[in-house]
PDB file of N, CA and C in Angstrom:
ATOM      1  N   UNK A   1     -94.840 160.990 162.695  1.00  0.00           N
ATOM      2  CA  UNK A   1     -94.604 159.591 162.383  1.00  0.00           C
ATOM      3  C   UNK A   1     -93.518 159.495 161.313  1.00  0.00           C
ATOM      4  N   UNK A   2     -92.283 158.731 161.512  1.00  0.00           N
ATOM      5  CA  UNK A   2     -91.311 158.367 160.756  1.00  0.00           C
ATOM      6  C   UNK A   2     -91.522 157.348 159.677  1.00  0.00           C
ATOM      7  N   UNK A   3     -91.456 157.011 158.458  1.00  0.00           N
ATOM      8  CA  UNK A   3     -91.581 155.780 157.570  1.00  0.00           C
ATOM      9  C   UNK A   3     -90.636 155.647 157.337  1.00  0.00           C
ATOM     10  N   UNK A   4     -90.589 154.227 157.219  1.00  0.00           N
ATOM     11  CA  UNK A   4     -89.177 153.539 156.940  1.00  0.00           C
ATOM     12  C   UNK A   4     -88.801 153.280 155.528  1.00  0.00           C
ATOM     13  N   UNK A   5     -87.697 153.612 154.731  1.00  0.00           N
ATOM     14  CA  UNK A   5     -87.236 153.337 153.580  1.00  0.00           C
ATOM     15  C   UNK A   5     -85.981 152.417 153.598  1.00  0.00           C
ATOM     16  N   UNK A   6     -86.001 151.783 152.771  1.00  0.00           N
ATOM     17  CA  UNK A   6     -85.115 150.651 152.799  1.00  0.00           C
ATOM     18  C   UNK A   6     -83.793 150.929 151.481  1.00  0.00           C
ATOM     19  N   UNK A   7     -83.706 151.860 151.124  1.00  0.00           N
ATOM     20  CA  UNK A   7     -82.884 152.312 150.553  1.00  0.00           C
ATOM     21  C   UNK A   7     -83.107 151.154 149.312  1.00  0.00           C
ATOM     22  N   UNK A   8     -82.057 151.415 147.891  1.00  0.00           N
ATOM     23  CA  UNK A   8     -81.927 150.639 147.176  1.00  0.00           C
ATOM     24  C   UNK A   8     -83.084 149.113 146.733  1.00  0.00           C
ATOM     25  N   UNK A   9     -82.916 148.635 147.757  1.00  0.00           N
ATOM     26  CA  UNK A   9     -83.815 147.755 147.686  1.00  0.00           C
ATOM     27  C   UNK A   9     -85.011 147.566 147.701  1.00  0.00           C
ATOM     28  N   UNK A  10     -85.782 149.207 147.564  1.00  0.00           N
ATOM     29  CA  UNK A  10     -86.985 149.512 147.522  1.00  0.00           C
ATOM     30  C   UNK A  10     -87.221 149.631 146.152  1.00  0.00           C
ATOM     31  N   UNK A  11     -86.237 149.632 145.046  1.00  0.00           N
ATOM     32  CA  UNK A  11     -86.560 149.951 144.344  1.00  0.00           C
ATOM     33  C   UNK A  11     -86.290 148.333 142.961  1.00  0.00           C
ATOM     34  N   UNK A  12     -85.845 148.105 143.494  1.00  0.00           N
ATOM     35  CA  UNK A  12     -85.664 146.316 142.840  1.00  0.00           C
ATOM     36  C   UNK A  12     -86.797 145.332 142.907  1.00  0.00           C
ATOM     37  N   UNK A  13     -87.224 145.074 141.482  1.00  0.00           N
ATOM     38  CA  UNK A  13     -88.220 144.110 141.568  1.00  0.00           C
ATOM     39  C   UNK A  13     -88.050 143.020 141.736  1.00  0.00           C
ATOM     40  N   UNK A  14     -89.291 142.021 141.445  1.00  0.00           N
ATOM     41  CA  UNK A  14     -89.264 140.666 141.850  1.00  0.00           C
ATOM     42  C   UNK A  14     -88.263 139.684 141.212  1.00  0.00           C
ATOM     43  N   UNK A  15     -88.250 140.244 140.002  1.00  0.00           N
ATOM     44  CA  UNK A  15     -87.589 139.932 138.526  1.00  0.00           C
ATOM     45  C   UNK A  15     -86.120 140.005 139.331  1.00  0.00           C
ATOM     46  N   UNK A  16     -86.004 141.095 139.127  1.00  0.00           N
ATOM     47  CA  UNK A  16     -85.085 141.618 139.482  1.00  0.00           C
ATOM     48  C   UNK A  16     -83.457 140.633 140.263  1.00  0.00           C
ATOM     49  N   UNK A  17     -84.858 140.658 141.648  1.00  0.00           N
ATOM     50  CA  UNK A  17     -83.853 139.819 142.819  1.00  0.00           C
ATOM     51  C   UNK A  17     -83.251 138.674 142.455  1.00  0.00           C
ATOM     52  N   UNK A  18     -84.566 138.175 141.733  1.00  0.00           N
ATOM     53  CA  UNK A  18     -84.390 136.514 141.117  1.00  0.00           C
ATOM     54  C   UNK A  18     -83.004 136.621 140.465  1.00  0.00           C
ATOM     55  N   UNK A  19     -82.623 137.621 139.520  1.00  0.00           N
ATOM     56  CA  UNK A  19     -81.798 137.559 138.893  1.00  0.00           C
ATOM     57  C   UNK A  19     -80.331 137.509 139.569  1.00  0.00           C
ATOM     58  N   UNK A  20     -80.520 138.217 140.851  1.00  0.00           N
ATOM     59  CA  UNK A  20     -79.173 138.689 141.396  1.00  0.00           C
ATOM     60  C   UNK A  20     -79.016 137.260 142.159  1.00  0.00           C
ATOM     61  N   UNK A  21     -80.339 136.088 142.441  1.00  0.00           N
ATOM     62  CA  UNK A  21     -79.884 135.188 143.141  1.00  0.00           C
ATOM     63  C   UNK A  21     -79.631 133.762 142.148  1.00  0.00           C
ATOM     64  N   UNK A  22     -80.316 134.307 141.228  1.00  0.00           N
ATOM     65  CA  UNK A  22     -79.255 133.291 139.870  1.00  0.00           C
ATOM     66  C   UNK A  22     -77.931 133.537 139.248  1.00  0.00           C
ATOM     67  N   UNK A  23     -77.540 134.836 139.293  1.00  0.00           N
ATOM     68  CA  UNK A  23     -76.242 135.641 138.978  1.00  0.00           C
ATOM     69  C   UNK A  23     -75.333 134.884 140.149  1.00  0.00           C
ATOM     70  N   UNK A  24     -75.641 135.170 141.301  1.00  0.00           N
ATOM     71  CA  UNK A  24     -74.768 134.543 142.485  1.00  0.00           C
ATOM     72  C   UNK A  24     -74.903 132.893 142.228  1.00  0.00           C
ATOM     73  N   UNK A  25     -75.788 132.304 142.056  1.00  0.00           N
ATOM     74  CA  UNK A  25     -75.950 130.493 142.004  1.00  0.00           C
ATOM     75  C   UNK A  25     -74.843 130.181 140.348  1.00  0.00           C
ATOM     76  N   UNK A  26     -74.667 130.959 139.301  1.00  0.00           N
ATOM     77  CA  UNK A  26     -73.966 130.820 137.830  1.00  0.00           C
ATOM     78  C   UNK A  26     -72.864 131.272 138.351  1.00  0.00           C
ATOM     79  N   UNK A  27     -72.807 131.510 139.465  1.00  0.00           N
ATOM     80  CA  UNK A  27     -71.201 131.810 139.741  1.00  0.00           C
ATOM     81  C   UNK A  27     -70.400 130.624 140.667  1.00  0.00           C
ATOM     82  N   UNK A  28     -70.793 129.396 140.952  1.00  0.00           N
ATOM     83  CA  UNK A  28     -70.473 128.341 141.375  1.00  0.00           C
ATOM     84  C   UNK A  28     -71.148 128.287 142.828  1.00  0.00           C
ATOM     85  N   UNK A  29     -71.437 129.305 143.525  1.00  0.00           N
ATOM     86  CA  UNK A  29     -72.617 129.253 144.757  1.00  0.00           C
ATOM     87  C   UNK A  29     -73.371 128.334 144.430  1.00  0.00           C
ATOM     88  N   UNK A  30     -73.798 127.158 145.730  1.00  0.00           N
ATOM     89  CA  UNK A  30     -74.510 126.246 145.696  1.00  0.00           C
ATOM     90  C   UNK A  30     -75.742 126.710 147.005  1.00  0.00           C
ATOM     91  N   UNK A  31     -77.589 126.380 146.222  1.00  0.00           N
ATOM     92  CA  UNK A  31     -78.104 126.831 146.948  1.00  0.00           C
ATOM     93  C   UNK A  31     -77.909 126.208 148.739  1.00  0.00           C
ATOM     94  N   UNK A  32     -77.280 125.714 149.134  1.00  0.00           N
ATOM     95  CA  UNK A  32     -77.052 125.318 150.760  1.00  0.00           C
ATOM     96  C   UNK A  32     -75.975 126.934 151.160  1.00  0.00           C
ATOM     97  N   UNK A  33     -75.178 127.009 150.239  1.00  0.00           N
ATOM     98  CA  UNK A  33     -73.961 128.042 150.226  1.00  0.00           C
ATOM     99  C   UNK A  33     -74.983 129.758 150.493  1.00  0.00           C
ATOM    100  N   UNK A  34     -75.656 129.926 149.567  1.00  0.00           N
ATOM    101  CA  UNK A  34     -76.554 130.797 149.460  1.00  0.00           C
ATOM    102  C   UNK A  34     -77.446 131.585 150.662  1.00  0.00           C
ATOM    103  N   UNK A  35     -78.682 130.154 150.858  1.00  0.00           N
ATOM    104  CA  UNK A  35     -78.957 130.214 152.031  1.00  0.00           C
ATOM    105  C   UNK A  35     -78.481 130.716 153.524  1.00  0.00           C
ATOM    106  N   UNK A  36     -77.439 130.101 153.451  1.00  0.00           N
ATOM    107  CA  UNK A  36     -76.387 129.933 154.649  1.00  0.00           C
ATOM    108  C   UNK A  36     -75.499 131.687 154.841  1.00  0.00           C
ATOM    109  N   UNK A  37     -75.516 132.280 153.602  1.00  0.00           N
ATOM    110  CA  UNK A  37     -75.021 133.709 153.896  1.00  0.00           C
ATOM    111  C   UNK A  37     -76.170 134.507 153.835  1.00  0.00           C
ATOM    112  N   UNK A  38     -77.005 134.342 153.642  1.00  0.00           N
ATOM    113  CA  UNK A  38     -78.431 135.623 153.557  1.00  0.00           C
ATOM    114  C   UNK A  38     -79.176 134.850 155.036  1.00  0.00           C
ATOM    115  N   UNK A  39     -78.524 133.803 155.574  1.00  0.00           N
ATOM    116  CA  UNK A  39     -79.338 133.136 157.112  1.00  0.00           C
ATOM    117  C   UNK A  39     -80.655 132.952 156.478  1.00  0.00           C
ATOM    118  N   UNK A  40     -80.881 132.468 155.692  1.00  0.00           N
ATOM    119  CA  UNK A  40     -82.425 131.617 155.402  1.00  0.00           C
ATOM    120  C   UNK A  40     -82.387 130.147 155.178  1.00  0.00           C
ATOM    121  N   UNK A  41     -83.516 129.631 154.877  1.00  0.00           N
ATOM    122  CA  UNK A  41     -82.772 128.242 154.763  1.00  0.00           C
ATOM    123  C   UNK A  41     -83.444 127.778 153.066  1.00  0.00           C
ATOM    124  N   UNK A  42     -82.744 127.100 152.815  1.00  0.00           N
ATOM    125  CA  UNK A  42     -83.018 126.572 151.362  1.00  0.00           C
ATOM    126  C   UNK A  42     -84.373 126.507 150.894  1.00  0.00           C
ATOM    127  N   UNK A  43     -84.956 126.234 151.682  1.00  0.00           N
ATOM    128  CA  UNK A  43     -86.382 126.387 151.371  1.00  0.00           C
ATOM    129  C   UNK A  43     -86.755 127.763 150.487  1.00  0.00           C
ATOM    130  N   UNK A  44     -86.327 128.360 151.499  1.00  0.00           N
ATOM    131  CA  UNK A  44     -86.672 129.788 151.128  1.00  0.00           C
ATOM    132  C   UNK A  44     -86.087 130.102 149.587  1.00  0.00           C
ATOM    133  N   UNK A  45     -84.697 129.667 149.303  1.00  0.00           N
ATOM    134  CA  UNK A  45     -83.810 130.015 148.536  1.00  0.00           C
ATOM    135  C   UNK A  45     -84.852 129.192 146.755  1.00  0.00           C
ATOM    136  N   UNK A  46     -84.974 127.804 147.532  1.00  0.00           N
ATOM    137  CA  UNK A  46     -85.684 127.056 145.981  1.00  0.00           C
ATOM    138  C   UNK A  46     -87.299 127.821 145.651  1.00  0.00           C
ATOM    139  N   UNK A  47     -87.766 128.324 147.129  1.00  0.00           N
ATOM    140  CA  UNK A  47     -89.003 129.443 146.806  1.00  0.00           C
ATOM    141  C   UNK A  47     -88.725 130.466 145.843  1.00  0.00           C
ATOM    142  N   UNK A  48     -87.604 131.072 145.987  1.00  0.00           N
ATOM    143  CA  UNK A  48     -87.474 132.315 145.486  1.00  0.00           C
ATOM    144  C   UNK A  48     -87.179 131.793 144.078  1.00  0.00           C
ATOM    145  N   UNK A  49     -86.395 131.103 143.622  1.00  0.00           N
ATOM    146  CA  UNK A  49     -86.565 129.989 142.091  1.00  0.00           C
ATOM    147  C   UNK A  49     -87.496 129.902 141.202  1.00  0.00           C
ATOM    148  N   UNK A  50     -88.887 129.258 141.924  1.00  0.00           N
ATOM    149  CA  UNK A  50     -90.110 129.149 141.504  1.00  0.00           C
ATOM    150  C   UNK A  50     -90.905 130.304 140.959  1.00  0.00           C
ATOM    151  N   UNK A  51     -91.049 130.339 139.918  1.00  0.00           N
ATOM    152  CA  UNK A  51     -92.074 131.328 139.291  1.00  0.00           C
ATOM    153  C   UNK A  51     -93.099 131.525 139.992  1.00  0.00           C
ATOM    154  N   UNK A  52     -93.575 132.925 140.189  1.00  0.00           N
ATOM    155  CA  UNK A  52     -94.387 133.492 140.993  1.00  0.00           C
ATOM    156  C   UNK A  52     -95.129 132.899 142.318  1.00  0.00           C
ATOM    157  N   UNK A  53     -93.588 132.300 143.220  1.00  0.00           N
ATOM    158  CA  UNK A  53     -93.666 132.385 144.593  1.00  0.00           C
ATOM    159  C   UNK A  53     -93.728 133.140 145.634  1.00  0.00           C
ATOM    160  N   UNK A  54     -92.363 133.498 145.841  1.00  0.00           N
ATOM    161  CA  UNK A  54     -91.530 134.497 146.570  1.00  0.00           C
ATOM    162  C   UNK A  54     -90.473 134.735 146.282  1.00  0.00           C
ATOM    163  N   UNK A  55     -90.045 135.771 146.706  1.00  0.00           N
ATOM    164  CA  UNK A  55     -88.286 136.432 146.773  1.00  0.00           C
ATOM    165  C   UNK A  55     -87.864 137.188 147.768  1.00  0.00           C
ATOM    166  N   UNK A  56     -86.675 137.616 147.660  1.00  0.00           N
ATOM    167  CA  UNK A  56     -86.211 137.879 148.790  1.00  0.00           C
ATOM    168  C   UNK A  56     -86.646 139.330 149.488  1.00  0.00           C
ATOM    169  N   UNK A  57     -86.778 139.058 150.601  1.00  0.00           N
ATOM    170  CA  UNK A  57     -87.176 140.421 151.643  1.00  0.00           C
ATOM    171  C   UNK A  57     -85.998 141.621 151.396  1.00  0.00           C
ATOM    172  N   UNK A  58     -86.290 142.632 151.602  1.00  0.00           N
ATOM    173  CA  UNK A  58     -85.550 144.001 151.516  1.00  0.00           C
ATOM    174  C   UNK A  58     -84.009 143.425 152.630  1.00  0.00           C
ATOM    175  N   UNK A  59     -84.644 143.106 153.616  1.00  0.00           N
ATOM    176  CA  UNK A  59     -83.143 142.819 154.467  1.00  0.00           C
ATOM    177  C   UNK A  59     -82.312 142.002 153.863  1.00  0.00           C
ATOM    178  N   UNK A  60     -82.678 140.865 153.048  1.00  0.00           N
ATOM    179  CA  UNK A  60     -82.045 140.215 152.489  1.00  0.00           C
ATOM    180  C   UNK A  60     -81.310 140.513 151.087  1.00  0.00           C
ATOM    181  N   UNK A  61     -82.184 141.514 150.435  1.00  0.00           N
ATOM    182  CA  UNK A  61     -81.675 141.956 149.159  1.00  0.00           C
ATOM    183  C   UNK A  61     -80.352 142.881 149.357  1.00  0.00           C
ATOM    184  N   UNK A  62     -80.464 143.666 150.357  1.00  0.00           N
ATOM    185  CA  UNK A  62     -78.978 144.314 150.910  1.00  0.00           C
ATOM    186  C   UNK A  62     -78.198 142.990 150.503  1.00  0.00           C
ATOM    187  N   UNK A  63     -78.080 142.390 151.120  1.00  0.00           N
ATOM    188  CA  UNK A  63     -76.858 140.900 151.524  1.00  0.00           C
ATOM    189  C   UNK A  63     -76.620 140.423 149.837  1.00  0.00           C
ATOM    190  N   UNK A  64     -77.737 140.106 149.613  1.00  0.00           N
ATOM    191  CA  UNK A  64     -77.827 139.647 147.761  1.00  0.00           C
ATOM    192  C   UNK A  64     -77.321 140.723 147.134  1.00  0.00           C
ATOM    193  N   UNK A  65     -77.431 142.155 147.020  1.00  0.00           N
ATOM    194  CA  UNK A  65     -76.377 142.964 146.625  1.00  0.00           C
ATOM    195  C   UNK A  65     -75.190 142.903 146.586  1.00  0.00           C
ATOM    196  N   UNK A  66     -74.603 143.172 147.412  1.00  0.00           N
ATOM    197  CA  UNK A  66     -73.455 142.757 147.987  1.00  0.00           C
ATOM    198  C   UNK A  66     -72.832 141.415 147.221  1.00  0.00           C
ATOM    199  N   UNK A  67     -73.488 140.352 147.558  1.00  0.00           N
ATOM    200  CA  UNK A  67     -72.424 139.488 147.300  1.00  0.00           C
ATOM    201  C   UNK A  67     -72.910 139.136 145.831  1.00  0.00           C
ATOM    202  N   UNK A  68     -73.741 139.845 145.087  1.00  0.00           N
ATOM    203  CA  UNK A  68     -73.655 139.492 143.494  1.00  0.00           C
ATOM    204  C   UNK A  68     -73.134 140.431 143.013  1.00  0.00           C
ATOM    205  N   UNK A  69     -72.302 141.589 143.586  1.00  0.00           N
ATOM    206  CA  UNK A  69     -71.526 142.233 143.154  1.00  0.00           C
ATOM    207  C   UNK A  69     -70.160 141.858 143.451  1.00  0.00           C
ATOM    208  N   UNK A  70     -69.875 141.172 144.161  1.00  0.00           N
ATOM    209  CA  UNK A  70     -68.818 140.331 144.737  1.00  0.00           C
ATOM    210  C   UNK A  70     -68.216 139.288 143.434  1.00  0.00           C
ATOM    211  N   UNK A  71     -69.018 138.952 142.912  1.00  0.00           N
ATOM    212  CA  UNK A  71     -69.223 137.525 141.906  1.00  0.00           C
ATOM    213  C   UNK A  71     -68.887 138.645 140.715  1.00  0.00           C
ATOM    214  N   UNK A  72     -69.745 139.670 140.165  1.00  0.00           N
ATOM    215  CA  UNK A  72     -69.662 139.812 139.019  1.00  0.00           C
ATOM    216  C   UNK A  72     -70.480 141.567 139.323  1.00  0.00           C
ATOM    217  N   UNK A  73     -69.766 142.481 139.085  1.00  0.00           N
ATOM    218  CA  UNK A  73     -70.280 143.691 139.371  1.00  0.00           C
ATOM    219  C   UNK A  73     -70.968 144.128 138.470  1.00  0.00           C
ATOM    220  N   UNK A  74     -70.148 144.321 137.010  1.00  0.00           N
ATOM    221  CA  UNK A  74     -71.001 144.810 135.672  1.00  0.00           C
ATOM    222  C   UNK A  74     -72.603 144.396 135.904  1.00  0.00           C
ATOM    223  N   UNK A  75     -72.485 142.745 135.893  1.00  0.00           N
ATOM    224  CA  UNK A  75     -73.821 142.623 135.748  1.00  0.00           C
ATOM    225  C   UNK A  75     -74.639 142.957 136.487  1.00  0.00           C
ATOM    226  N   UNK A  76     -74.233 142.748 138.277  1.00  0.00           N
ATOM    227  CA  UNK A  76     -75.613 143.291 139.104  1.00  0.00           C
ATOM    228  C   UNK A  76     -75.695 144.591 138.544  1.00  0.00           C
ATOM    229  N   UNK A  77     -74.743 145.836 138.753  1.00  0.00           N
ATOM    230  CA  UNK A  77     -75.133 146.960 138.257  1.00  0.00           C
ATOM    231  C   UNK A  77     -76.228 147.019 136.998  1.00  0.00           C
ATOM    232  N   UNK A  78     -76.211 146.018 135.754  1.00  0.00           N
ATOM    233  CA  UNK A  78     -77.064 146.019 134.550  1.00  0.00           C
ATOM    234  C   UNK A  78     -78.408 145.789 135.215  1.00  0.00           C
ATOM    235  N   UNK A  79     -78.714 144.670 136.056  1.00  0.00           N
ATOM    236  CA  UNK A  79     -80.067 144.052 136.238  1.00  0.00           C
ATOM    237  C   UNK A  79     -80.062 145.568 137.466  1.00  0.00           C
ATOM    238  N   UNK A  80     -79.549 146.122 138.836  1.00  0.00           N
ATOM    239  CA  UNK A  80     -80.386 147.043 139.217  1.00  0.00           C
ATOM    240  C   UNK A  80     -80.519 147.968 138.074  1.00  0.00           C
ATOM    241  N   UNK A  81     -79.824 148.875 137.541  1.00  0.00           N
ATOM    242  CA  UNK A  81     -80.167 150.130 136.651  1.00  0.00           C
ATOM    243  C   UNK A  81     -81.346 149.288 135.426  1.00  0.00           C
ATOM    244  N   UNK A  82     -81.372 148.111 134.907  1.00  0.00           N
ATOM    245  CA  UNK A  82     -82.443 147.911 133.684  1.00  0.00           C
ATOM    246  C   UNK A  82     -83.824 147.596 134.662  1.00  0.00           C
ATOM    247  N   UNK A  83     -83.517 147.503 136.080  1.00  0.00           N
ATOM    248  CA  UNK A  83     -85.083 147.804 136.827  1.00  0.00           C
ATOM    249  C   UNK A  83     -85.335 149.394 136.941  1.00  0.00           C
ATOM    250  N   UNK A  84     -84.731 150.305 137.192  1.00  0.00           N
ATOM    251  CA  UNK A  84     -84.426 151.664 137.362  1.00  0.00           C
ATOM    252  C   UNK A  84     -84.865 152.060 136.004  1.00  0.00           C
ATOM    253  N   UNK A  85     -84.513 151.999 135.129  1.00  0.00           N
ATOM    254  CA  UNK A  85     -84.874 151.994 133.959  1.00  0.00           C
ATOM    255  C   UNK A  85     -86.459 151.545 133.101  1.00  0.00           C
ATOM    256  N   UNK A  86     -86.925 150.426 133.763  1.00  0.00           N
ATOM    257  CA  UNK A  86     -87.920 150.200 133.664  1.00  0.00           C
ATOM    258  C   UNK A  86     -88.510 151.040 134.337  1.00  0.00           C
ATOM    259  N   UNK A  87     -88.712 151.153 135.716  1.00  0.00           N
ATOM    260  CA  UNK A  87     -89.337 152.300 136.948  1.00  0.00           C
ATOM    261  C   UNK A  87     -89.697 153.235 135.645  1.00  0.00           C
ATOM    262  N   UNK A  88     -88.576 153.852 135.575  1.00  0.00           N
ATOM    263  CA  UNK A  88     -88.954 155.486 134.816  1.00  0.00           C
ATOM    264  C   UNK A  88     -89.864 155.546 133.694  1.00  0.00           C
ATOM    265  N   UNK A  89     -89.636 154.257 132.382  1.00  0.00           N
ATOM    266  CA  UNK A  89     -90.524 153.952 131.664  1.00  0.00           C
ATOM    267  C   UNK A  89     -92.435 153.761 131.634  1.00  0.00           C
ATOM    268  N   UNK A  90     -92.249 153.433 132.946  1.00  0.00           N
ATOM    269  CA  UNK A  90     -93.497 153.241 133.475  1.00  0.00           C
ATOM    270  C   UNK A  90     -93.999 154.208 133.993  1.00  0.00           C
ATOM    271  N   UNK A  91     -93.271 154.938 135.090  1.00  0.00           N
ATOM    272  CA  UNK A  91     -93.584 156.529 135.128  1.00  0.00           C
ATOM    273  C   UNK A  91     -94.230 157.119 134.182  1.00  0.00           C
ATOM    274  N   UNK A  92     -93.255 157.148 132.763  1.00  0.00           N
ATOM    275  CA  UNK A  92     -93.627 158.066 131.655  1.00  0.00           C
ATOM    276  C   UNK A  92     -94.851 157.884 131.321  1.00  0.00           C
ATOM    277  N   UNK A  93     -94.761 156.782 130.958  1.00  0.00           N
ATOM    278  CA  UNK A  93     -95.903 156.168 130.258  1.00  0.00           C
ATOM    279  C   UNK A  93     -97.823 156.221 131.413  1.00  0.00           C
ATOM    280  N   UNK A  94     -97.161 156.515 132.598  1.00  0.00           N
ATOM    281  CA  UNK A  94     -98.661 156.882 133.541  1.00  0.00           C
ATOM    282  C   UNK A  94     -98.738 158.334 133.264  1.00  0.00           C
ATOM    283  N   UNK A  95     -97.885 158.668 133.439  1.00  0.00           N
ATOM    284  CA  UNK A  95     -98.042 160.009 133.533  1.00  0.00           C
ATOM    285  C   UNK A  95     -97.921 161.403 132.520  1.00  0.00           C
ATOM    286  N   UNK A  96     -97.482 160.387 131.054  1.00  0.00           N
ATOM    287  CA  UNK A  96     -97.754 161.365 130.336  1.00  0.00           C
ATOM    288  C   UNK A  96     -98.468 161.901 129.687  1.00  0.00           C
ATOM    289  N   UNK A  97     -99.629 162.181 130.021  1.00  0.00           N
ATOM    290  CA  UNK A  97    -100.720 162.799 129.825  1.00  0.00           C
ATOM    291  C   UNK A  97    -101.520 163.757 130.672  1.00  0.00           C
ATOM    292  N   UNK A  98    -100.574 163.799 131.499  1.00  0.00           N
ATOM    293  CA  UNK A  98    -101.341 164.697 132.787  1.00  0.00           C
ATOM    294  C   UNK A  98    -100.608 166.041 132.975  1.00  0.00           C
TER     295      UNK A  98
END
């Protein structure tokens, strides 16, 4: 049996996404604009907004990559690596005692 990994985007939290889809909206993207390139519909987009709703699916976070690195690279790179960063912290901290 094969499992599927979704590369990158397996490893980005909830936090996370939110950020890359407010990073893209502070860059003059309007949520209709948004929607309309990740093919969801606004709904989805003002969901993902809302504190502890939803966010975006792995297929979609590819696309949200992409184009919040498009807008502004430094920063997506900061918000994935300060989740990456967190990851490991949390690691440590389970596991150092074993």
């Amino acid at each position: 049996m094969t499992s599927r990994h979704d590369g990158l985007s397996e490893f980005v939290s909830r936090n996370g996404r939110i950020k890359l889809v407010k990073l893209v909206l502070s860059h003059g993207w309007s949520v209709p604009q948004l929607a309309t390139e990740l093919e969801v519909t606004r709904h989805a987009v003002y969901l993902w907004l809302k504190r502890n709703e939803t966010h975006p699916c792995n297929a979609n976070l590819d696309k949200l990559i992409d184009l919040a690195a498009s807008v502004d690279r430094a920063r997506t790179i900061e918000i994935i690596y300060g989740d990456v960063a967190t990851f490991q912290t949390l690691l440590a901290e389970k596991f150092e005692n074993v």
